[in-house]
N, C-alpha and C. Protein backbone atom coordinates (compact mmCIF):
# COMPACT_ATOMS: atom_id res chain seq x y z
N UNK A 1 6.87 15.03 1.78
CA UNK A 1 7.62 15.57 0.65
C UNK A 1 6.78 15.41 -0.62
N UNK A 2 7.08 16.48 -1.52
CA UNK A 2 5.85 15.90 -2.64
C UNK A 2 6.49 14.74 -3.62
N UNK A 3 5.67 14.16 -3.97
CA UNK A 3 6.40 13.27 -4.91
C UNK A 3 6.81 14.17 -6.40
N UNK A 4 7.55 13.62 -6.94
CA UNK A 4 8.78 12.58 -7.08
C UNK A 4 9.95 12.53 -5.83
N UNK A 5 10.41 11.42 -4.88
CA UNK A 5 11.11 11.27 -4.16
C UNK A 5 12.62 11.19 -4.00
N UNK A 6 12.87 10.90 -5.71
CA UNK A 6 14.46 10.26 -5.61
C UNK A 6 15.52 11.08 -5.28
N UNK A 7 15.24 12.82 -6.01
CA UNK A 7 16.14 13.18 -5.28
C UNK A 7 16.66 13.48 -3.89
N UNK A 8 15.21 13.70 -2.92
CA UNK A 8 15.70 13.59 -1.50
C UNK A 8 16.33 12.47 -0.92
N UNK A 9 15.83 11.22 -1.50
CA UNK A 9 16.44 10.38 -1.02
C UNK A 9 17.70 9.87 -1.41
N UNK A 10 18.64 10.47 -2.52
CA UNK A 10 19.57 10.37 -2.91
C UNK A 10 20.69 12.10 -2.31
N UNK A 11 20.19 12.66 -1.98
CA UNK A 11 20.52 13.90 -0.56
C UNK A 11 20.22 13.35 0.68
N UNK A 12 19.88 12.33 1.14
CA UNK A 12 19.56 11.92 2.23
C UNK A 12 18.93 12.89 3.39
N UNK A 13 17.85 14.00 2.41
CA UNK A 13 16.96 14.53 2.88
C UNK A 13 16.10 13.75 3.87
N UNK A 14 15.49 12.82 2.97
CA UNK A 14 14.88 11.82 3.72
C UNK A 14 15.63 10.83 3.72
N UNK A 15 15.09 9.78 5.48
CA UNK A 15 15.87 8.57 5.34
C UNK A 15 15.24 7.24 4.47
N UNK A 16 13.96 7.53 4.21
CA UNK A 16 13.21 5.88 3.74
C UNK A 16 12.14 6.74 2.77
N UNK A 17 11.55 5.41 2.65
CA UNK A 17 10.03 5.18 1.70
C UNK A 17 9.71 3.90 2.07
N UNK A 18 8.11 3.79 2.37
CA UNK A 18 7.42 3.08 2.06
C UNK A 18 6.63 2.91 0.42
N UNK A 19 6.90 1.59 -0.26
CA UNK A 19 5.92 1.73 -1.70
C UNK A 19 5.92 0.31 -1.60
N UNK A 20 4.99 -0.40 -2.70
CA UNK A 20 4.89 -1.60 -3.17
C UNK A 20 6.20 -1.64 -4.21
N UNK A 21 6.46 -3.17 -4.43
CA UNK A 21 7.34 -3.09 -5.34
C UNK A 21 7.77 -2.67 -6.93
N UNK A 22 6.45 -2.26 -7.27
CA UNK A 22 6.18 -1.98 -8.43
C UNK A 22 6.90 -0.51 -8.75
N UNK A 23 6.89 0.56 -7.41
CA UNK A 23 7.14 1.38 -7.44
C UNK A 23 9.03 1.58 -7.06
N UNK A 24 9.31 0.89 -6.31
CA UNK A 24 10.65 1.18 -6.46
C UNK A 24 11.62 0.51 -8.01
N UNK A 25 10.73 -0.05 -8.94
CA UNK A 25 11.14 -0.79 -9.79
C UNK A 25 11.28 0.53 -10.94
N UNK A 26 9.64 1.01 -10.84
CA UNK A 26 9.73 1.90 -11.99
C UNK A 26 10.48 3.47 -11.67
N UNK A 27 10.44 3.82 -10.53
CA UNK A 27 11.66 5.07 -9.60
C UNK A 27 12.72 5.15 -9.78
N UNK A 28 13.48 3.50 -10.04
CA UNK A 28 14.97 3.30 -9.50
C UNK A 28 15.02 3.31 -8.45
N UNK A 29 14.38 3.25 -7.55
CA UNK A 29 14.85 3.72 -6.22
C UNK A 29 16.09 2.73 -5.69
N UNK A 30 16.37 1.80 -6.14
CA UNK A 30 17.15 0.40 -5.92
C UNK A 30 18.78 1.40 -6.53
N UNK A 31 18.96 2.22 -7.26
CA UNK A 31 20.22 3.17 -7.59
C UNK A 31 20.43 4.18 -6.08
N UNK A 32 19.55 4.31 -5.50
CA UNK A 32 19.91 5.57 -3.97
C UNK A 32 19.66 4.76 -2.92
N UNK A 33 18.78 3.26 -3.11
CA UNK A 33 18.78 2.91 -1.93
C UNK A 33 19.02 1.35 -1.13
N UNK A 34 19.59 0.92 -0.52
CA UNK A 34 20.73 -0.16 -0.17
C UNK A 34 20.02 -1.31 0.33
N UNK A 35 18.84 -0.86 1.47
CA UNK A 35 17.69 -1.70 2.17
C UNK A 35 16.53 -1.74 1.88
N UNK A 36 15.80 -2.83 2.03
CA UNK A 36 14.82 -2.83 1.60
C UNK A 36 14.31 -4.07 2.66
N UNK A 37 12.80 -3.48 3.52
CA UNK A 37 12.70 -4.82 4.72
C UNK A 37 10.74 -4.93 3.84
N UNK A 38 10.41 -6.36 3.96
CA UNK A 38 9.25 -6.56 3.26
C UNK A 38 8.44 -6.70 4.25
N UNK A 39 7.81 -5.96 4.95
CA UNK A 39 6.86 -5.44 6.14
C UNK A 39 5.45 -5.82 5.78
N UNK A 40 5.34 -6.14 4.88
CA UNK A 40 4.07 -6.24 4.32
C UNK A 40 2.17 -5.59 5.03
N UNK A 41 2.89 -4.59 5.61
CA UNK A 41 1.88 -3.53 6.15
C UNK A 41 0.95 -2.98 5.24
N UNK A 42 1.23 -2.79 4.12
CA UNK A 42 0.06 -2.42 3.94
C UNK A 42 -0.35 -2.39 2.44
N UNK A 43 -1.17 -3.20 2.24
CA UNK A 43 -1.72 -3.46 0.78
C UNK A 43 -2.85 -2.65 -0.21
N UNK A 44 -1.92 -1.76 -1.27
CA UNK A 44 -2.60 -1.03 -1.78
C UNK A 44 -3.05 -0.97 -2.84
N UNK A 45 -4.19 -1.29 -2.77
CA UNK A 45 -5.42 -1.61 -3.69
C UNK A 45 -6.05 -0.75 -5.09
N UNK A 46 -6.56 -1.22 -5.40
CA UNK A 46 -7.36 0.02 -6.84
C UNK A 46 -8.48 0.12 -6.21
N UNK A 47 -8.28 1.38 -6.12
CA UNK A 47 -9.73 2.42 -5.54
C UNK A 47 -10.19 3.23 -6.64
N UNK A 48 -11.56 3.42 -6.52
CA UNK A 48 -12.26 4.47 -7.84
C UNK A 48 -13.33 5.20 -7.14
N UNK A 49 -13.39 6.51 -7.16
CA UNK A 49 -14.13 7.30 -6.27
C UNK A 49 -14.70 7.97 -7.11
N UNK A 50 -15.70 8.56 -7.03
CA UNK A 50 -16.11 9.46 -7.61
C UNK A 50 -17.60 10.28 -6.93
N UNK A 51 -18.30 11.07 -7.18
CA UNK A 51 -19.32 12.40 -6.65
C UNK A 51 -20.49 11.34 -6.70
N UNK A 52 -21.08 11.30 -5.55
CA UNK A 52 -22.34 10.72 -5.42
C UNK A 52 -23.50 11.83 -6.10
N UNK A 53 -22.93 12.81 -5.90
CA UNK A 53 -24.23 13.69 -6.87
C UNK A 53 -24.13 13.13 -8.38
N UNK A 54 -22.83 13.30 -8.99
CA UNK A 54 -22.88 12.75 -10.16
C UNK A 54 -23.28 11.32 -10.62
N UNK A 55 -22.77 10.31 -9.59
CA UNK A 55 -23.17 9.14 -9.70
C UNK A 55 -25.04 8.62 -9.81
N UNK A 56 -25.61 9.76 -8.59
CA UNK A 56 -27.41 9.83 -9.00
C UNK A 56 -27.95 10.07 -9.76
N UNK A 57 -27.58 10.81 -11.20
CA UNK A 57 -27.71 11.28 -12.12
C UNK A 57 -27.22 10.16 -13.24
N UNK A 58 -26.70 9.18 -13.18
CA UNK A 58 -27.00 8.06 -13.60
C UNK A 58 -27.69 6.59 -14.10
N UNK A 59 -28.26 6.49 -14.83
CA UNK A 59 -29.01 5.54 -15.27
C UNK A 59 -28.68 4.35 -14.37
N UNK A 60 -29.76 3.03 -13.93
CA UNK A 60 -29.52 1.94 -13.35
C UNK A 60 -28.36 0.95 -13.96
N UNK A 61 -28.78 1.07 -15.87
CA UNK A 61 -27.83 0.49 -16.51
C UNK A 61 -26.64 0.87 -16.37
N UNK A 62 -26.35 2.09 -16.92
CA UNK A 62 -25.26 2.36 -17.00
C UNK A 62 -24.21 2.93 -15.33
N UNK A 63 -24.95 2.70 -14.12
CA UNK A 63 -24.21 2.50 -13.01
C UNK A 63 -23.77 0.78 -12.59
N UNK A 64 -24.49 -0.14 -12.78
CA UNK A 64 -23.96 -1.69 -12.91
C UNK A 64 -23.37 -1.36 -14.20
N UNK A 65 -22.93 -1.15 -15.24
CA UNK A 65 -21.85 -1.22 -16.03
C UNK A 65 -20.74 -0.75 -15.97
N UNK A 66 -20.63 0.54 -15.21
CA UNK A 66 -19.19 0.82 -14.12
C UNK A 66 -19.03 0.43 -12.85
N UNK A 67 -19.81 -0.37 -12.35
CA UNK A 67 -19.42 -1.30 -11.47
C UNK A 67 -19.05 -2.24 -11.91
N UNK A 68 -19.10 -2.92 -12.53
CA UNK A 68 -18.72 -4.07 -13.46
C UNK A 68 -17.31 -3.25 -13.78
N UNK A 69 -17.35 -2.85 -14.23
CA UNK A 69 -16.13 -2.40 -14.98
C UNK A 69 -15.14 -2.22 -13.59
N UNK A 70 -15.13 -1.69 -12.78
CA UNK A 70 -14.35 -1.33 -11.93
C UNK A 70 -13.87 -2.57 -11.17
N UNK A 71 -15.09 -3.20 -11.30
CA UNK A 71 -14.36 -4.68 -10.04
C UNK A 71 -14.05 -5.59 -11.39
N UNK A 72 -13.76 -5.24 -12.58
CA UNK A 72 -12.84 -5.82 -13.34
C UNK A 72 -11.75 -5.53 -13.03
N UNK A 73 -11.74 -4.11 -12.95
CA UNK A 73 -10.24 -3.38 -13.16
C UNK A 73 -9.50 -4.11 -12.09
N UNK A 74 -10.11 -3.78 -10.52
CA UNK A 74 -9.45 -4.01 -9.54
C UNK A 74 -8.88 -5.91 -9.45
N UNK A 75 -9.76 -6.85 -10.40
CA UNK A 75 -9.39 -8.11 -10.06
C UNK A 75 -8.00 -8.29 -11.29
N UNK A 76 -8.08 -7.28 -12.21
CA UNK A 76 -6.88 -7.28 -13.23
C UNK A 76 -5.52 -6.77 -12.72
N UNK A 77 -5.78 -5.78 -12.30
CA UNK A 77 -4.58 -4.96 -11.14
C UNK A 77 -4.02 -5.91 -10.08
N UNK A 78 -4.84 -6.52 -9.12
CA UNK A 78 -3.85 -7.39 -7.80
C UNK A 78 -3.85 -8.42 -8.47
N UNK A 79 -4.31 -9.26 -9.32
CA UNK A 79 -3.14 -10.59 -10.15
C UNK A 79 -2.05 -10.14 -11.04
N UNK A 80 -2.61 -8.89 -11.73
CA UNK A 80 -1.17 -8.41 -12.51
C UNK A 80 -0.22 -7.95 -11.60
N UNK A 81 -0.32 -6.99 -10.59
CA UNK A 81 0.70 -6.95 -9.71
C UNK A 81 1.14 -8.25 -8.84
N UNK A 82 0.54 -8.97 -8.50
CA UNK A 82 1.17 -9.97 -7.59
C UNK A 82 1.75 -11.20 -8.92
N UNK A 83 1.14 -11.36 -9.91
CA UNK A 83 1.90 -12.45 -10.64
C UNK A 83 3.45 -11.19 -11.08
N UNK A 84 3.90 -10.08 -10.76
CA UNK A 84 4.93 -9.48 -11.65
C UNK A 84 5.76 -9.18 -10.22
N UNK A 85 5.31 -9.49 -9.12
CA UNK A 85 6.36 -9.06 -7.58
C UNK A 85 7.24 -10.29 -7.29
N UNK A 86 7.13 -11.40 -8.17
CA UNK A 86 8.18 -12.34 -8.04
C UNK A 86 9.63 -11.58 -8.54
N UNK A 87 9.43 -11.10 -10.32
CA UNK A 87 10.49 -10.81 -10.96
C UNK A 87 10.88 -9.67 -10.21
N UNK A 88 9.89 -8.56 -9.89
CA UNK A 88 10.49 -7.05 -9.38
C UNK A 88 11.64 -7.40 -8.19
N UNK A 89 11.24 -8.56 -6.92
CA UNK A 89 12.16 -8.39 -5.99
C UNK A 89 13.42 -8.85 -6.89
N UNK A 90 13.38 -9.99 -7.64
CA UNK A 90 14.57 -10.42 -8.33
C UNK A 90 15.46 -9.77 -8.91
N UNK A 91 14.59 -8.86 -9.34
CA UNK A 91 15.38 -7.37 -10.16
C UNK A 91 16.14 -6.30 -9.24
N UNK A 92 15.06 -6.22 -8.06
CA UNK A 92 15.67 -5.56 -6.92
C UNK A 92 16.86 -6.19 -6.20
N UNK A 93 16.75 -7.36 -5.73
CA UNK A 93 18.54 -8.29 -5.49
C UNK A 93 19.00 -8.10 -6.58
N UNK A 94 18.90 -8.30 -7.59
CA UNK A 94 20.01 -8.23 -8.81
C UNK A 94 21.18 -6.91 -9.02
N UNK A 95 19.84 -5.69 -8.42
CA UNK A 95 20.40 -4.30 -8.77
C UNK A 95 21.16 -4.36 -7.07
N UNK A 96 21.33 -4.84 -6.80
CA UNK A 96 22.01 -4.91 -5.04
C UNK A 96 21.61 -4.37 -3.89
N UNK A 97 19.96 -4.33 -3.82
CA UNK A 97 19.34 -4.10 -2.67
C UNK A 97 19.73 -5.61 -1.73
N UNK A 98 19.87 -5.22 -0.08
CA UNK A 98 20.11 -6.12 0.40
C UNK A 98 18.00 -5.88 1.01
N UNK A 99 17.41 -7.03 1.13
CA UNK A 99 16.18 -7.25 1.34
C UNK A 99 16.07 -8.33 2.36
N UNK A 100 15.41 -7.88 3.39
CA UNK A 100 14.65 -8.65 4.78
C UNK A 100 13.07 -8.97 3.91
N UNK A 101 13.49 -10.18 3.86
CA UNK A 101 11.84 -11.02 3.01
C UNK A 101 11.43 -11.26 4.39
N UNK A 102 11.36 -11.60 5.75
CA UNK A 102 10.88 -12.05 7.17
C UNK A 102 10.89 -11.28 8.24
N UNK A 103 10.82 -9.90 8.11
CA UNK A 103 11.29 -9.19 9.48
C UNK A 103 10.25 -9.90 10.04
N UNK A 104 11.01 -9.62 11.90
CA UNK A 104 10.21 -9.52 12.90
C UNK A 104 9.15 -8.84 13.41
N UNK A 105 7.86 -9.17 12.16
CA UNK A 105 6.16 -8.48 12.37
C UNK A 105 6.20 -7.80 13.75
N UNK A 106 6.06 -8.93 14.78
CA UNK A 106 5.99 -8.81 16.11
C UNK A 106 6.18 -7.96 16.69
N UNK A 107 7.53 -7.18 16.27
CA UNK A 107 8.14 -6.41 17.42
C UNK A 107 7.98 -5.17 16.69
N UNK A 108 7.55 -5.00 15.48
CA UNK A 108 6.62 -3.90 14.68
C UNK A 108 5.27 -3.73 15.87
N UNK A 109 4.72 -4.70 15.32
CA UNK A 109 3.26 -4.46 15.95
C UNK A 109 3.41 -4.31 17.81
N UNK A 110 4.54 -5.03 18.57
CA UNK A 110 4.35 -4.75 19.92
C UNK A 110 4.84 -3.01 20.03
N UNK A 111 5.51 -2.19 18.93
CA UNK A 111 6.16 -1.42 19.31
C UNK A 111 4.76 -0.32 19.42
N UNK A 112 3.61 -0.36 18.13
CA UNK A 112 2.94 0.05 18.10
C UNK A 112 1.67 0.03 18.66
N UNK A 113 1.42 -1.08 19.27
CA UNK A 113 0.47 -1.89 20.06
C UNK A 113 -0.49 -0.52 20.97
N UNK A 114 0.07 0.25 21.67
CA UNK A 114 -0.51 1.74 22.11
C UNK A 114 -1.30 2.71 22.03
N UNK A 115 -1.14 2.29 20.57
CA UNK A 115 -1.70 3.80 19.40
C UNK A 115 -3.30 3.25 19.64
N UNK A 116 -3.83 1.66 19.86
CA UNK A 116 -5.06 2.08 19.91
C UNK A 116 -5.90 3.02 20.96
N UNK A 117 -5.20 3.01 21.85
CA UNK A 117 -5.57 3.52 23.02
C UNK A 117 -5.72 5.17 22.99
N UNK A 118 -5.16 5.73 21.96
CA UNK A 118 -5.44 7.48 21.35
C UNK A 118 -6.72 7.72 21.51
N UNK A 119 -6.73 9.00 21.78
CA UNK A 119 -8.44 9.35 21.82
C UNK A 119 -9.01 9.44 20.68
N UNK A 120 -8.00 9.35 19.57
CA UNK A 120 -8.62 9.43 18.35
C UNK A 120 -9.51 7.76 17.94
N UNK A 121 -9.13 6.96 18.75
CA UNK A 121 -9.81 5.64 18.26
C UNK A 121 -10.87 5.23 19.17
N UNK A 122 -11.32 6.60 20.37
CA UNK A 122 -12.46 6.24 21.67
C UNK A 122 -13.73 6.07 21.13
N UNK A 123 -13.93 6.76 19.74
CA UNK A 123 -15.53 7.14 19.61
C UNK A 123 -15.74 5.59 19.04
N UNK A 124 -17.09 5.43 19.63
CA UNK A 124 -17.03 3.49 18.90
C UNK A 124 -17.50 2.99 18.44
N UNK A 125 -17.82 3.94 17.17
CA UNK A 125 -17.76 3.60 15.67
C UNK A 125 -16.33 2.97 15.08
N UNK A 126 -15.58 4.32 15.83
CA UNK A 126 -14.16 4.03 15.16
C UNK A 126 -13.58 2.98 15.55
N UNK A 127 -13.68 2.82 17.11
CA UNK A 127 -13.15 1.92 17.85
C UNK A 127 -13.52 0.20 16.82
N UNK A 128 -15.00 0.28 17.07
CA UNK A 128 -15.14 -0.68 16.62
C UNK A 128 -14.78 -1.42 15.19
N UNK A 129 -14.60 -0.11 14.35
CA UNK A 129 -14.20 -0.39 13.09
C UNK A 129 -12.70 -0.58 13.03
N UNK A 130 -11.94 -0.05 14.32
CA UNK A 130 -10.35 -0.43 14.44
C UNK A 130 -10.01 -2.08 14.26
N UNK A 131 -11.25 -2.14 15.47
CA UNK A 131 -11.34 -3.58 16.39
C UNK A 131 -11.20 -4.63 14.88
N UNK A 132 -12.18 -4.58 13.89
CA UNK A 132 -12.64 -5.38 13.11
C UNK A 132 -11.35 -5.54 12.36
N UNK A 133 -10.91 -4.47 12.25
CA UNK A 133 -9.22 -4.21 11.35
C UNK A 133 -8.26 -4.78 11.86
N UNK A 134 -8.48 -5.13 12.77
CA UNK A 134 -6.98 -5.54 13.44
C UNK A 134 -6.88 -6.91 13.63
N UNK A 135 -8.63 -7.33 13.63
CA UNK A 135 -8.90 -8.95 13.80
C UNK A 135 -9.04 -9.94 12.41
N UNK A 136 -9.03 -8.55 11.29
CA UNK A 136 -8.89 -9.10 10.23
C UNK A 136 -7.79 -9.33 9.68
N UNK A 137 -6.34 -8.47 10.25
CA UNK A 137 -5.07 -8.94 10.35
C UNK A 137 -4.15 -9.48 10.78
N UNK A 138 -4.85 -10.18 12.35
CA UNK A 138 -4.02 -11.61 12.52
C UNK A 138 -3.47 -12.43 12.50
């Protein structure tokens, strides 16, 4: 669906969303929606991309000075978000989401446990780069 979400999910177009908490805080989504389970699947980061053609065309200096800059940004972003996800869930119980802080990981991951076995994960590059992913989430 494209974003903005609230009205489908307040038509019960759709049944869910996945977001960090930051995002159902600033949405409302906590006004259309009742549950909320803390799955903690998947952690989303500050990414900065940009054209390697353009990036070669860059001075030595001034490419370590947006690198610098960027792995500022990103170490300012996950302490500002994680020091502000105490108050958001608080805000979220307050507004009367009922919230699973402990689901059962387990029976997530046994349900999905399969998917590596797709042919999409045979070639083993990928494979191996699955492998490393999955051992890094243990």
């Amino acid at each position: 669906m494209p974003w903005p979400i609230y009205t489908e999910l307040e038509q019960k177009v759709i049944d869910g969303q996945e977001n960090p908490l930051w995002v159902m805080e600033v949405y409302k989504f906590y006004e259309i929606q009742k549950y909320m389970s803390l799955t903690r699947h998947v952690y989303s980061y500050h990414i900065d991309v940009a054209s390697l053609k353009w990036w070669k065309t860059l001075n030595k200096k001034d490419q370590n000075m947006i690198q610098k800059a960027m792995v500022e940004a990103a170490v300012f972003q996950r302490a500002d978000n994680r020091s502000k996800d105490a108050d958001r869930l608080k805000l979220l119980k307050e507004k009367g989401m009922q919230i699973v802080e402990n689901p059962d990981v387990a029976a997530f991951r046994a349900k999905v446990a399969d998917l590596k076995d797709m042919d999409l994960y045979q070639d083993p590059k990928v494979k191996d780069l699955l492998l490393k992913i999955m051992e890094a989430v243990k």
